[in-house]
C-alpha atoms as a PDB file:
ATOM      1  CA  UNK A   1     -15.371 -28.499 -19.739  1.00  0.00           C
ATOM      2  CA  UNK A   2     -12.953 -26.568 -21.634  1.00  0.00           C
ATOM      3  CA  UNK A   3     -16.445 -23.974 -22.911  1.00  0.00           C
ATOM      4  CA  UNK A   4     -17.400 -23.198 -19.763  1.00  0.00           C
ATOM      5  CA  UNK A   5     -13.990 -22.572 -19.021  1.00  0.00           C
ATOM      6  CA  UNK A   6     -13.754 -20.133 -21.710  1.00  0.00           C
ATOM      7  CA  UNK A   7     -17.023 -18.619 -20.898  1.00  0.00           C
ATOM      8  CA  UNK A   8     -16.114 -17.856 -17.095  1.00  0.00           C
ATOM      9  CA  UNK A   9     -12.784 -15.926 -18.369  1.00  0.00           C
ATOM     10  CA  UNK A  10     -14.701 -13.725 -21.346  1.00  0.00           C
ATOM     11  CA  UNK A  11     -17.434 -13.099 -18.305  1.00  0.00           C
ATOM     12  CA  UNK A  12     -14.322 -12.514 -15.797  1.00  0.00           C
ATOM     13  CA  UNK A  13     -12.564 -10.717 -18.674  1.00  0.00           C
ATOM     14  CA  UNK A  14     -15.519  -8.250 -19.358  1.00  0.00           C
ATOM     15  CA  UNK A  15     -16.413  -7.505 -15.167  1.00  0.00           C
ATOM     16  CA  UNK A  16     -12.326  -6.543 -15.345  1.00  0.00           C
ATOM     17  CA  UNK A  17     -12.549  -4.220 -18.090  1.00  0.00           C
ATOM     18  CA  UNK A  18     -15.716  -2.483 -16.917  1.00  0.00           C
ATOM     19  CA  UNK A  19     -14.287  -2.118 -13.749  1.00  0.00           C
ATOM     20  CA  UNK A  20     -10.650  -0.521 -15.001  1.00  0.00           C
ATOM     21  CA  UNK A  21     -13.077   2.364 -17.577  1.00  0.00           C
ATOM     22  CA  UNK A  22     -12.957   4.292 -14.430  1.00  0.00           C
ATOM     23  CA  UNK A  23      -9.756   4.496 -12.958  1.00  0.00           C
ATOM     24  CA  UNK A  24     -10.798   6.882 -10.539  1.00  0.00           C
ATOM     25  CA  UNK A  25     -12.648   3.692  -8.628  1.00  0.00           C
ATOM     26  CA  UNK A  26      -9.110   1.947  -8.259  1.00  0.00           C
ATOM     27  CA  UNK A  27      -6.852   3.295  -5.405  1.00  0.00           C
ATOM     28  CA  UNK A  28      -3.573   4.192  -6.245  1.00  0.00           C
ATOM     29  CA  UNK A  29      -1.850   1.640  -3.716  1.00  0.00           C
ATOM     30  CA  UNK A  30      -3.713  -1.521  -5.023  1.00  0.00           C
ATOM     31  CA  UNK A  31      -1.843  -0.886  -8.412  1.00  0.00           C
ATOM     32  CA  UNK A  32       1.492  -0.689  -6.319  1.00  0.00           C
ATOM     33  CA  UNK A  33       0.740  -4.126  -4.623  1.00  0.00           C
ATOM     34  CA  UNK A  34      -0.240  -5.893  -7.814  1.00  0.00           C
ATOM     35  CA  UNK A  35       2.792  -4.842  -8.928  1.00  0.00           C
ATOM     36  CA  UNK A  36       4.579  -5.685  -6.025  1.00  0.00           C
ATOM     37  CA  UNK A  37       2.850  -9.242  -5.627  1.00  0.00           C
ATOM     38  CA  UNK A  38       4.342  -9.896  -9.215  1.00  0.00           C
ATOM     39  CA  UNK A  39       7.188  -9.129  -9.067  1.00  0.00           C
ATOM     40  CA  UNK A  40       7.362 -11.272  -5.550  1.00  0.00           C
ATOM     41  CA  UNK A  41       5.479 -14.072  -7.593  1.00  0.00           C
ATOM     42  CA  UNK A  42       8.396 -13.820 -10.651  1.00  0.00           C
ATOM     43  CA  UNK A  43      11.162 -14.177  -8.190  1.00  0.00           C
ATOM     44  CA  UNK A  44       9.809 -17.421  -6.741  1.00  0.00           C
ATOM     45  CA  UNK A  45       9.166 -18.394  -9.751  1.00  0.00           C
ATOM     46  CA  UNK A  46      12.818 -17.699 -10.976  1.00  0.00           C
ATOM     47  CA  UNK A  47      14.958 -19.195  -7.555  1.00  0.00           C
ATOM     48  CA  UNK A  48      12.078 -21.639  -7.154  1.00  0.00           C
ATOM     49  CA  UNK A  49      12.801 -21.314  -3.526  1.00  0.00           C
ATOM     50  CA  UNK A  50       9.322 -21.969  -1.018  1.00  0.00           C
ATOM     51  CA  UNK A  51       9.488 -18.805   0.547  1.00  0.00           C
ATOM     52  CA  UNK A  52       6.324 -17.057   1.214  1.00  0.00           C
ATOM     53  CA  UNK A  53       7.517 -13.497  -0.138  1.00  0.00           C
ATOM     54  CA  UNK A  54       4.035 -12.074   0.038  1.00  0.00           C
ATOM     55  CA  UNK A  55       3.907 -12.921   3.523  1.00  0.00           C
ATOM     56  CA  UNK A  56       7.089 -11.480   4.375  1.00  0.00           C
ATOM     57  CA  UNK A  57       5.750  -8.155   2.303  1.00  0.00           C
ATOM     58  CA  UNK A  58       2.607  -7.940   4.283  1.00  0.00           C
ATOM     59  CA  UNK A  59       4.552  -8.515   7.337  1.00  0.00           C
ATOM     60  CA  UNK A  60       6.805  -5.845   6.794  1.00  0.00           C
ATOM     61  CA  UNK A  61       4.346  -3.111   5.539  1.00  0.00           C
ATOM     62  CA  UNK A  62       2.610  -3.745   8.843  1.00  0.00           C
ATOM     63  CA  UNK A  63       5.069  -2.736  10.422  1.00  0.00           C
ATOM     64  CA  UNK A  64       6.088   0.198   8.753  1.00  0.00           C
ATOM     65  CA  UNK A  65       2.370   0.407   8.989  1.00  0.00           C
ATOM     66  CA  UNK A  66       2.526   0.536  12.276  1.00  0.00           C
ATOM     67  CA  UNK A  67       5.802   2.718  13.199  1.00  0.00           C
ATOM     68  CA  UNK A  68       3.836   5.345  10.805  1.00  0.00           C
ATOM     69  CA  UNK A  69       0.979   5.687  13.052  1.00  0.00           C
ATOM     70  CA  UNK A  70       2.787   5.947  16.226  1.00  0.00           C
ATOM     71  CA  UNK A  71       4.829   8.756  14.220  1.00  0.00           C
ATOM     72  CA  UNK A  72       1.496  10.515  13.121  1.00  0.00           C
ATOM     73  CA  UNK A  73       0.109  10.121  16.730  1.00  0.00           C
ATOM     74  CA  UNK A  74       3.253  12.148  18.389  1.00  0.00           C
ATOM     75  CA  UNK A  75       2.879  14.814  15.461  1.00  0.00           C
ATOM     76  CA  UNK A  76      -0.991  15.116  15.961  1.00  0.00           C
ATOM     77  CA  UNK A  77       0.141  15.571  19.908  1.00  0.00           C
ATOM     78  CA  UNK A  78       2.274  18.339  19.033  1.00  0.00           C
ATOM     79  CA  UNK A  79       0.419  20.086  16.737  1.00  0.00           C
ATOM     80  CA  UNK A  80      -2.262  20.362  19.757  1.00  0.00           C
ATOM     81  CA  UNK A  81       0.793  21.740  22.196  1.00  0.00           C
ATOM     82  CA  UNK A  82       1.270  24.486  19.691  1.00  0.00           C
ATOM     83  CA  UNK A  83      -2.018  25.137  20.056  1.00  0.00           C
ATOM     84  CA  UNK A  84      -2.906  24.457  16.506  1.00  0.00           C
ATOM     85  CA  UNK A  85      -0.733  27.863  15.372  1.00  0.00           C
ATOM     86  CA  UNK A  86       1.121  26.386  12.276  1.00  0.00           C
ATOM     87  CA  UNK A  87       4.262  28.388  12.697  1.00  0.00           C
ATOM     88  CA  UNK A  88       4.879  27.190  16.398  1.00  0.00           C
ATOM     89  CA  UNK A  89       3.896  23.441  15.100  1.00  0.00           C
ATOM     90  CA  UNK A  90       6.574  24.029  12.438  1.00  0.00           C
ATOM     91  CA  UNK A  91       9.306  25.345  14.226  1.00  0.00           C
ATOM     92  CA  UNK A  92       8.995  22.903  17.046  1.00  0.00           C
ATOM     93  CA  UNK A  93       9.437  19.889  14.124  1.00  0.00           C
ATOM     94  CA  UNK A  94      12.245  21.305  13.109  1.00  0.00           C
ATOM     95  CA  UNK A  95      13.934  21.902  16.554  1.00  0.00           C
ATOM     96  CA  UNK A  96      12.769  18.386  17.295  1.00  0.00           C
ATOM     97  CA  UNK A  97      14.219  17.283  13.777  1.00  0.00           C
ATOM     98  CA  UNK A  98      11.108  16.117  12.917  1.00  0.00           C
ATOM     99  CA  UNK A  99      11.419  17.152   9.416  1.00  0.00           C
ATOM    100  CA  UNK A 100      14.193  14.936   7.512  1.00  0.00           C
END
């Protein structure tokens, strides 16, 4: 009924505020993707074209994801050929152009 529909949203309504008191509790990036996901939801909505944006979106942040990681791993591997000194580590990133 139309109550207990009202009821579940002031219940869902009051979990959701408690939970955004304490921002510190909410990462950073899940604000980003709520943001993103709406603005991917209002340009289906807008084109009303069956495209699964969100999809796509994931897709591509895995792979960014995923070039990241591989980018991190060489830069963790050089940092242990400089032997940790942070000078050496710094000028070989540079020499390898490392740092854009």
């Amino acid at each position: 009924t139309s109550e207990e529909i009202a009821d579940m949203q002031q219940k869902m309504k009051g979990r959701m505020t408690k939970l955004l008191k304490d921002e510190k509790l909410i990462p950073k990036e899940l604000a980003f993707i709520g943001r993103s996901m709406n603005y991917l939801r209002g340009i289906n909505k807008l084109f009303d074209i069956p495209v699964n944006r969100l999809k796509m979106m994931a897709e591509g942040a895995l792979r960014v994801s995923e070039s990241e990681r591989v980018t991190c791993m060489e830069d963790l591997e050089l940092w242990e050929q400089c032997g940790r000194n942070h000078e050496a580590y710094l000028q070989q990133r540079k020499a390898l152009r490392l740092d854009t």
